[in-house]
C-alpha atoms as a PDB file:
ATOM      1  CA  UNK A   1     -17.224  13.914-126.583  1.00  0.00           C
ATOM      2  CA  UNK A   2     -18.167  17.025-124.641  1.00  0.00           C
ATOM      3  CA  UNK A   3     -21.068  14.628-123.270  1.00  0.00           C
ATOM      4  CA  UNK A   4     -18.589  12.414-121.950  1.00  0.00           C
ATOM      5  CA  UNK A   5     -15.916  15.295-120.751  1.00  0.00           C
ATOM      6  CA  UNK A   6     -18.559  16.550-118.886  1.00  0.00           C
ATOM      7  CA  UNK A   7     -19.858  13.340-116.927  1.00  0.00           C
ATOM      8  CA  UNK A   8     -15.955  12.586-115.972  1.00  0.00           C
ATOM      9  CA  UNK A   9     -16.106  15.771-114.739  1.00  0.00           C
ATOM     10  CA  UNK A  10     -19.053  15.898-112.377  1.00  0.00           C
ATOM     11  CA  UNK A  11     -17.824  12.036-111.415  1.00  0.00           C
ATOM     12  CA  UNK A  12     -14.429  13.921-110.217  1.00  0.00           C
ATOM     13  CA  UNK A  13     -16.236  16.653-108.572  1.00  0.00           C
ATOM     14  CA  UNK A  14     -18.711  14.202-106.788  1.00  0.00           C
ATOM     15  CA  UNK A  15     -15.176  12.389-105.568  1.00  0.00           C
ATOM     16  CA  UNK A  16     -13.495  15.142-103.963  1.00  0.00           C
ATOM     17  CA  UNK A  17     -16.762  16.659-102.644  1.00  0.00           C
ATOM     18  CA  UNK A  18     -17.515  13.310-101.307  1.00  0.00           C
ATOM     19  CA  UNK A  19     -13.906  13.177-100.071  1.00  0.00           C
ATOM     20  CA  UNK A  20     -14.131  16.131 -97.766  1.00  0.00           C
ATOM     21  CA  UNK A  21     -17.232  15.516 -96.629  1.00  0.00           C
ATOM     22  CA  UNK A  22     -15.204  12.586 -94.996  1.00  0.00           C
ATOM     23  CA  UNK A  23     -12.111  14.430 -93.993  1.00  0.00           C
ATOM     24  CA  UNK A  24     -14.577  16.698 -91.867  1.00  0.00           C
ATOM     25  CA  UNK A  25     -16.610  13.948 -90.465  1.00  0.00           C
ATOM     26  CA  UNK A  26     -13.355  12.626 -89.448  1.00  0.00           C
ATOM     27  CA  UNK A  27     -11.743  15.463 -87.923  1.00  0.00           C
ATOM     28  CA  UNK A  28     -14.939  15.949 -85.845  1.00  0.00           C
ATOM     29  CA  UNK A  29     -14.577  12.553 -84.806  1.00  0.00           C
ATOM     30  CA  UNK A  30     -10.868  13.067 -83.786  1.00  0.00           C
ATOM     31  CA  UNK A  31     -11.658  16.526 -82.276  1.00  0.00           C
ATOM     32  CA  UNK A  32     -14.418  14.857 -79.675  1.00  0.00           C
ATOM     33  CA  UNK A  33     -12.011  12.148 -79.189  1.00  0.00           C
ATOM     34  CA  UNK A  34      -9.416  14.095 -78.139  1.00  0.00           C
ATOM     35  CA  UNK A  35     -11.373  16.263 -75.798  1.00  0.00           C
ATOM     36  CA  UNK A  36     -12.996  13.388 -73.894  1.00  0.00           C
ATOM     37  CA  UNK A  37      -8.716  12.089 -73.594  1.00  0.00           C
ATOM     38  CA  UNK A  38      -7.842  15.387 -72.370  1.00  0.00           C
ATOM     39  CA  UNK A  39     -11.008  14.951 -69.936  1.00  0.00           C
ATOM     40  CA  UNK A  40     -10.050  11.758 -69.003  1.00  0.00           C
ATOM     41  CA  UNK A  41      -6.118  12.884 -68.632  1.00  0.00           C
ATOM     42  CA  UNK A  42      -7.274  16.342 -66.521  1.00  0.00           C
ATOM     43  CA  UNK A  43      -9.571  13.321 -64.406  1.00  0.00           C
ATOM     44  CA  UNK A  44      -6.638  11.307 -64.018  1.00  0.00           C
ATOM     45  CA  UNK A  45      -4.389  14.281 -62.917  1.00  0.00           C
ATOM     46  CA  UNK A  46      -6.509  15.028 -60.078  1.00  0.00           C
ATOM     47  CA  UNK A  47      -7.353  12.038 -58.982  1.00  0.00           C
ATOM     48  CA  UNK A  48      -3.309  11.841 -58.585  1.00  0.00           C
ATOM     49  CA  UNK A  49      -3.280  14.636 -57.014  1.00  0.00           C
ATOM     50  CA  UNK A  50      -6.106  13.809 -53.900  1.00  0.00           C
ATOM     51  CA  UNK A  51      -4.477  10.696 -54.013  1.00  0.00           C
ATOM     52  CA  UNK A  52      -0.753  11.953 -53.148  1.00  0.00           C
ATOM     53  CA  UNK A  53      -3.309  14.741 -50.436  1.00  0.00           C
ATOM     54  CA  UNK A  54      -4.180  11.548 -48.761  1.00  0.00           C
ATOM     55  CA  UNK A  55      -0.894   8.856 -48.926  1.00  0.00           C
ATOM     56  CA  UNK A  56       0.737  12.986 -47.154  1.00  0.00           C
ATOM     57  CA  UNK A  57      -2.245  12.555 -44.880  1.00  0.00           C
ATOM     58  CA  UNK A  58      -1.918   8.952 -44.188  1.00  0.00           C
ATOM     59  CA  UNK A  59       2.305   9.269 -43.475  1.00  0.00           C
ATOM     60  CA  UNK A  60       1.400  12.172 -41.130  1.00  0.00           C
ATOM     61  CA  UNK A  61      -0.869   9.846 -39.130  1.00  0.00           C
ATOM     62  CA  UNK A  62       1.300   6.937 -39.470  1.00  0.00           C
ATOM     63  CA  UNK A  63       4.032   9.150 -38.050  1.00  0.00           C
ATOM     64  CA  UNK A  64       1.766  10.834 -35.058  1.00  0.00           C
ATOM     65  CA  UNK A  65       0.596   6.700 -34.426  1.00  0.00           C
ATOM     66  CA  UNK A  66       3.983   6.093 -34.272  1.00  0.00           C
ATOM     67  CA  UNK A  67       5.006   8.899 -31.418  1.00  0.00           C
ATOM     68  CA  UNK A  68       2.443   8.267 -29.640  1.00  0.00           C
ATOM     69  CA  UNK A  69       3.107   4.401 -29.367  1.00  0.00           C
ATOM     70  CA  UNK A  70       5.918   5.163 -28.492  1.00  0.00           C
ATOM     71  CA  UNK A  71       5.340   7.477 -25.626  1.00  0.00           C
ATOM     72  CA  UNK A  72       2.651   4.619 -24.642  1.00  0.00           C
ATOM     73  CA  UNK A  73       5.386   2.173 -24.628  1.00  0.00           C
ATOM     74  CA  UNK A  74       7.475   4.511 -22.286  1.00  0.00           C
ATOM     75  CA  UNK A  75       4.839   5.141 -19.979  1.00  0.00           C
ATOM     76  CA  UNK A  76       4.014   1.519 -19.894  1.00  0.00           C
ATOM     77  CA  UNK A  77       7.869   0.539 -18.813  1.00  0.00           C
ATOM     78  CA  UNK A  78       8.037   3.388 -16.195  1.00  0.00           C
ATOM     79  CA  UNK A  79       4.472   1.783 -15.425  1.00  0.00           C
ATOM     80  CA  UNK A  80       6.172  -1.410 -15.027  1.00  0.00           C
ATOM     81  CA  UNK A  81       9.108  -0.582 -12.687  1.00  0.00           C
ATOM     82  CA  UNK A  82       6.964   1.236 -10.051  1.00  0.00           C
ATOM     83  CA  UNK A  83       4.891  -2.200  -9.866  1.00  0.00           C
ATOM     84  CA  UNK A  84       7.951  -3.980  -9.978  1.00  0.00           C
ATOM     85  CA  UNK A  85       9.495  -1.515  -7.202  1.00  0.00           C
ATOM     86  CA  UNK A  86       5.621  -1.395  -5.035  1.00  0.00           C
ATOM     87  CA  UNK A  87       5.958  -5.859  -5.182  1.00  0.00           C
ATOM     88  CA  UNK A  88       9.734  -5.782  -4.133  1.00  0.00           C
ATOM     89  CA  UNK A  89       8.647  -3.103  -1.049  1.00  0.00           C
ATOM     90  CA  UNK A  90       5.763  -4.620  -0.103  1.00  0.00           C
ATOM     91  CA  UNK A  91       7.404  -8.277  -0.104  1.00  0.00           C
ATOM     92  CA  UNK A  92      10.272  -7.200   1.777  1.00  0.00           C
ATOM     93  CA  UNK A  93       7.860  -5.430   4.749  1.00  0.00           C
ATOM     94  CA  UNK A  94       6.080  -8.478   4.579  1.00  0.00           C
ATOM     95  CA  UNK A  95       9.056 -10.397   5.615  1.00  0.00           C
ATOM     96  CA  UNK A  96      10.418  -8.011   8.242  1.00  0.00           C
ATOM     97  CA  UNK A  97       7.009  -7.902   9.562  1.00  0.00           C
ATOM     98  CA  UNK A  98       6.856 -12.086   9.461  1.00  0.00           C
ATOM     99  CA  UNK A  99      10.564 -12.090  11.311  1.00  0.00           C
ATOM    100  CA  UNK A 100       9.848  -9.648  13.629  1.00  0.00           C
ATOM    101  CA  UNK A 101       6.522 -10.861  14.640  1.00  0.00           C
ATOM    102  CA  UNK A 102       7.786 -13.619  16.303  1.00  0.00           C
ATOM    103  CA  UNK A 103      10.278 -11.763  18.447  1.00  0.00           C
ATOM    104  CA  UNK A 104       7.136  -9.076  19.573  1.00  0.00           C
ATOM    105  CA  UNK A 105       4.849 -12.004  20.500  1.00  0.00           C
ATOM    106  CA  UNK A 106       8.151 -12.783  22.666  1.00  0.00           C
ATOM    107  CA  UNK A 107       8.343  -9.391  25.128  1.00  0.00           C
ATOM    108  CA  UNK A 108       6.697  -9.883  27.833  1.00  0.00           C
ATOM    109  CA  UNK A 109       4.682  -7.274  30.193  1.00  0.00           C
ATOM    110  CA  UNK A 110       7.932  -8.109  32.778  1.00  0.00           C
ATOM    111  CA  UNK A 111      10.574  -7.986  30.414  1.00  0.00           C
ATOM    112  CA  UNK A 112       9.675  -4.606  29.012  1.00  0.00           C
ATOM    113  CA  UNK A 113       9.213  -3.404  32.577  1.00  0.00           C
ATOM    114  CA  UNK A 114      12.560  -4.805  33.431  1.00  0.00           C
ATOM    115  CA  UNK A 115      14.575  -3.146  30.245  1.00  0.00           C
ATOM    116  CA  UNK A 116      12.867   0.210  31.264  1.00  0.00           C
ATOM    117  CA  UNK A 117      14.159  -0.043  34.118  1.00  0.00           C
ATOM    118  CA  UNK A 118      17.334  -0.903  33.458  1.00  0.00           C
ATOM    119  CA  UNK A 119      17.825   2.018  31.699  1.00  0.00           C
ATOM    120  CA  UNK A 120      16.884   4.067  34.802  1.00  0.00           C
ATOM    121  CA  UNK A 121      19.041   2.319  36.476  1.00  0.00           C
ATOM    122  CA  UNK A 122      22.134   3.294  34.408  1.00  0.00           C
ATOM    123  CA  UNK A 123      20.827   6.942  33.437  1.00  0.00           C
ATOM    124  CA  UNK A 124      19.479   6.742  29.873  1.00  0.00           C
ATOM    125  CA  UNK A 125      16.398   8.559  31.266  1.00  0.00           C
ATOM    126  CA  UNK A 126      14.983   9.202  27.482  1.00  0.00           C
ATOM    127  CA  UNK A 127      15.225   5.424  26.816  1.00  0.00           C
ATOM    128  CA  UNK A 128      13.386   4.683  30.730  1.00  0.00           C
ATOM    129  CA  UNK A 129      11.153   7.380  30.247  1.00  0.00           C
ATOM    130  CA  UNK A 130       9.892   6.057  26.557  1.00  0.00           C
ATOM    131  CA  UNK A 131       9.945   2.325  28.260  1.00  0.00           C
ATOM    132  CA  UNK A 132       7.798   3.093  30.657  1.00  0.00           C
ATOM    133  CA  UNK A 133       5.458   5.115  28.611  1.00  0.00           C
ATOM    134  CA  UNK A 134       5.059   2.524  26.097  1.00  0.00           C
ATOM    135  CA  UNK A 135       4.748   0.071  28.794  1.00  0.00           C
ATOM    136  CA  UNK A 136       1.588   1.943  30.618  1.00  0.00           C
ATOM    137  CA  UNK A 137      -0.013   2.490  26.647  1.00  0.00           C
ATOM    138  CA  UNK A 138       0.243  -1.559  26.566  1.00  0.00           C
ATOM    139  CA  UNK A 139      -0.854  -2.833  29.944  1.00  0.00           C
ATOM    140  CA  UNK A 140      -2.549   0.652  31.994  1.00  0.00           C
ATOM    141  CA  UNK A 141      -4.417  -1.727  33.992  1.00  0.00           C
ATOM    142  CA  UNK A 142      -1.410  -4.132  35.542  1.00  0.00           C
ATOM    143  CA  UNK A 143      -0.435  -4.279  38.643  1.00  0.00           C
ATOM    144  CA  UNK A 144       3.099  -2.596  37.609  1.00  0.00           C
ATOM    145  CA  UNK A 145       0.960   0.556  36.591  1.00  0.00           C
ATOM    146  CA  UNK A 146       1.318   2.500  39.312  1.00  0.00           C
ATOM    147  CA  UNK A 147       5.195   1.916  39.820  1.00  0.00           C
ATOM    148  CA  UNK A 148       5.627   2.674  36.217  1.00  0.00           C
ATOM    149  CA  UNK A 149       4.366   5.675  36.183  1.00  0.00           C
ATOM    150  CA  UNK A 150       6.457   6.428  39.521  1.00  0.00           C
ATOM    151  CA  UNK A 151       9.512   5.315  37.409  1.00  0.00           C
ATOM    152  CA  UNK A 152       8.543   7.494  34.241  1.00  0.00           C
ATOM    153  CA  UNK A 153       8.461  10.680  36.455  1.00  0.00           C
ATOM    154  CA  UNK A 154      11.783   9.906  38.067  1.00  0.00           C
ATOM    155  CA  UNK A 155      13.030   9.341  34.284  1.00  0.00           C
ATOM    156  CA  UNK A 156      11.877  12.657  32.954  1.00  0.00           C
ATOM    157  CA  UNK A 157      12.806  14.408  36.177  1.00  0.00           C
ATOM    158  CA  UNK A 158      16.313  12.698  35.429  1.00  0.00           C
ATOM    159  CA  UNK A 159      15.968  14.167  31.971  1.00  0.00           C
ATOM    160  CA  UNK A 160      15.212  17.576  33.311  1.00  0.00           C
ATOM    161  CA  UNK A 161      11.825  17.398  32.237  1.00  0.00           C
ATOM    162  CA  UNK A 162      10.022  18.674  35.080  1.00  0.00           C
ATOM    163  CA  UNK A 163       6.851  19.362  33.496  1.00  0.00           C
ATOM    164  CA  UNK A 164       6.344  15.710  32.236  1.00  0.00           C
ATOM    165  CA  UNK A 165       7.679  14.209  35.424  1.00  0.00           C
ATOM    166  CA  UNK A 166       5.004  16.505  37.644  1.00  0.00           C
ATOM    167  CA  UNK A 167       2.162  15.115  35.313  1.00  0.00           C
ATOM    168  CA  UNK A 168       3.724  11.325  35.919  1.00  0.00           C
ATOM    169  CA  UNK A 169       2.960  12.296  39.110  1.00  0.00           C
ATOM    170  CA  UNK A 170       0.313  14.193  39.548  1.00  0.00           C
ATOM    171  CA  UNK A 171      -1.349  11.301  37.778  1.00  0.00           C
ATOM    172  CA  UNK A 172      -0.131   8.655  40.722  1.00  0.00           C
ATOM    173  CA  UNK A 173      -2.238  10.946  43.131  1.00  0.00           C
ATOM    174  CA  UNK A 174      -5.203  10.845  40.760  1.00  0.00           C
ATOM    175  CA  UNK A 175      -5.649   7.212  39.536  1.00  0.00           C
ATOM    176  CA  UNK A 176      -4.369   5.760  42.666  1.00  0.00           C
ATOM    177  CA  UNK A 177      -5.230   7.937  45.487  1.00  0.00           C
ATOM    178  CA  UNK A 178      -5.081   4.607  48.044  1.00  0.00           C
ATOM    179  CA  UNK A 179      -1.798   3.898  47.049  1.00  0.00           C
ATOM    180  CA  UNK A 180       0.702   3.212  49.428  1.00  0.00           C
ATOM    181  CA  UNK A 181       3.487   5.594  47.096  1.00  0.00           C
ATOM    182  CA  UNK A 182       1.366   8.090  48.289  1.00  0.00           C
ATOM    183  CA  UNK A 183       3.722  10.167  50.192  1.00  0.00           C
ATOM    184  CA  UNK A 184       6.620   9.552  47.740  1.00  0.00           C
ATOM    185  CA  UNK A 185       4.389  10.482  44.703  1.00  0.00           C
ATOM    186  CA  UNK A 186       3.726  14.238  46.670  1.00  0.00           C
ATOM    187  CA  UNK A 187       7.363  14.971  47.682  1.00  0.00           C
ATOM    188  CA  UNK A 188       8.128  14.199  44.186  1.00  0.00           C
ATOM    189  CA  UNK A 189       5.636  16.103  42.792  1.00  0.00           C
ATOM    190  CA  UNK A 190       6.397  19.229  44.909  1.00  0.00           C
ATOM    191  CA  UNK A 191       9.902  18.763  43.844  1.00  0.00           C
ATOM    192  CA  UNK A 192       9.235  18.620  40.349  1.00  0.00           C
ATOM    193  CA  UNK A 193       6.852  22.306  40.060  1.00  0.00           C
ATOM    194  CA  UNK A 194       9.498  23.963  41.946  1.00  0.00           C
ATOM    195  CA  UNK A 195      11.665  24.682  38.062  1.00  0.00           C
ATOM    196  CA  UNK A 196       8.249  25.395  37.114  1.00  0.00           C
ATOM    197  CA  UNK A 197       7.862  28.422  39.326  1.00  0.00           C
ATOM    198  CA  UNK A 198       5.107  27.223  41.702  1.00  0.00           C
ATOM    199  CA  UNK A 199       6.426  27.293  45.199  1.00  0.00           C
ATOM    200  CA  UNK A 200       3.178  27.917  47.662  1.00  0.00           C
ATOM    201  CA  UNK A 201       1.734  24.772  45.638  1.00  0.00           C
ATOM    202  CA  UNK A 202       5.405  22.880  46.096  1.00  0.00           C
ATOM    203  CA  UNK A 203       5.097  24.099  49.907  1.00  0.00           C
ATOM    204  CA  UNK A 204       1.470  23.202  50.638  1.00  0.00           C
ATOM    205  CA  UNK A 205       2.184  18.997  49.250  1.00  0.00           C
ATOM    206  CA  UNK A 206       5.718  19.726  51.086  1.00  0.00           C
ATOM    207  CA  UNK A 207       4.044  20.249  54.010  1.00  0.00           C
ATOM    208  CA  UNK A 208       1.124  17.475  53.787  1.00  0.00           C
ATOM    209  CA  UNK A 209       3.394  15.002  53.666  1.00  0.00           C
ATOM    210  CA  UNK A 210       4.832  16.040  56.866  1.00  0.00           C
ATOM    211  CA  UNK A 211       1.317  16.181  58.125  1.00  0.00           C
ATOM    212  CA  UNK A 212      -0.375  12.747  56.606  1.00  0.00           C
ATOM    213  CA  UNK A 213       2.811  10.750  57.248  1.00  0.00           C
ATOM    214  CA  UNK A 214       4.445  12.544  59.333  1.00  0.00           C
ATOM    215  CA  UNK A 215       6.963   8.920  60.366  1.00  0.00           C
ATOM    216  CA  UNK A 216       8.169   8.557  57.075  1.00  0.00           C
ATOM    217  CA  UNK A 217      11.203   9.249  55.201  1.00  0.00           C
ATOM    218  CA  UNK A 218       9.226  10.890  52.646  1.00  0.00           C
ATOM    219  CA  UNK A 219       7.990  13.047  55.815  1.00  0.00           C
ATOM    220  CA  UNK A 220      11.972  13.829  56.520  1.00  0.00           C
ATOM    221  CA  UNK A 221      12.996  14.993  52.987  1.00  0.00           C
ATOM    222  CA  UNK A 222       9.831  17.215  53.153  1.00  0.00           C
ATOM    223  CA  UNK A 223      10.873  19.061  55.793  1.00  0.00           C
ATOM    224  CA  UNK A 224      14.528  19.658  54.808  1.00  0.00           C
ATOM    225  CA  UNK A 225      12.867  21.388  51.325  1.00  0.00           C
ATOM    226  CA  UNK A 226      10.307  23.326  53.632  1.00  0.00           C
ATOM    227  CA  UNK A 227      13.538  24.934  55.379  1.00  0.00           C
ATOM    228  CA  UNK A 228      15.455  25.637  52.144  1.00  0.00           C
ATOM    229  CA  UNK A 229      12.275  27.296  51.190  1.00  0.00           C
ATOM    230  CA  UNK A 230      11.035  29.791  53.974  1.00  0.00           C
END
């Protein structure tokens, strides 16, 4: 009997020391279980977290993309209306310049001669005198040359611009010292350095015209400004 008592009792203590044996194997197993899921879960947390660093990073960029297409898309529309404003300008000189080309081939030498002188004529000595310059720019070498330049000094003299009218002039004497205005272009010329303050020059051409053509009205007028001066 105490045979058998005492094999029951080493069976019992064999169970329960073979029980927690288990219960620690187990709980080892849990233990390492758990810390590789609160690995895993730490892992996951920062993943998360670089991934809500980059999506903050991505909405930035999306939003600085976004202001910058739309400044691109201003600039491109104020882009836009200067070429749109440049076409309209340049299409509309185009046409002025294709309707008025037409009417420039149209003026002749003559007829811009003619309205200069017209102009003399009724006193608009600024319009004469800028006919008659624009006149000897375009044709210097016609035979209305010479009288046009005769015309542009008694313009600006009109004006009460001696200087411009003595270079008129002056310039008669120079280019067309043949010329057969001769004696007008000097009296003129005194006449217009007198304002200027040169009277022995306005004398001495006073008093070749007497001299050179001395049967001449020219010769007449030059003498009546000799006596006013001495």
């Amino acid at each position: 009997m105490k045979n058998v008592t005492k094999l029951i009792f080493m069976a019992g203590s064999g169970f329960l020391l073979s029980g927690c044996i288990a219960s620690e194997r187990d709980m080892s197993t849990l233990k390492l279980q758990l810390k590789e899921l609160n690995t895993t879960i730490a892992q996951m947390q920062a993943n998360q977290a670089e991934l809500a660093g980059t999506m903050d990073e991505l909405n930035r960029n999306l939003s600085i993309s976004g202001e910058n297409l739309s400044q691109v898309d201003a600039q491109i529309v104020k882009l836009s209306a200067k070429l749109d404003d440049l076409t309209a300008s340049m299409q509309s000189g185009a046409a002025s310049a294709s309707s008025a080309a037409p009417q420039a081939a149209a003026v002749l030498p003559s007829d811009l001669f003619a309205e200069a002188k017209t102009h003399l004529d009724k006193g608009a000595y600024d319009s004469a005198a800028m006919g008659f310059k624009l006149y000897i720019s375009k044709y210097p070498d016609s035979e209305n040359a010479e009288t046009a330049y005769m015309y542009m000094g008694d313009a600006y003299a009109g004006a009460g611009q001696s200087k411009q009218a003595a270079i008129a002039y002056a310039t008669i004497l120079q280019k067309f010292p043949q010329s057969k205005q001769t004696a007008a272009a000097r009296l003129k010329y005194a006449r217009s350095i007198l304002p200027l303050g040169k009277t022995d020059e306005a004398k001495r051409y006073f008093a070749s015209v007497v001299q050179d053509y001395a049967s001449s009205p020219e010769a007449k007028q030059a003498k009546a400004e000799l006596a006013k001066l001495n």
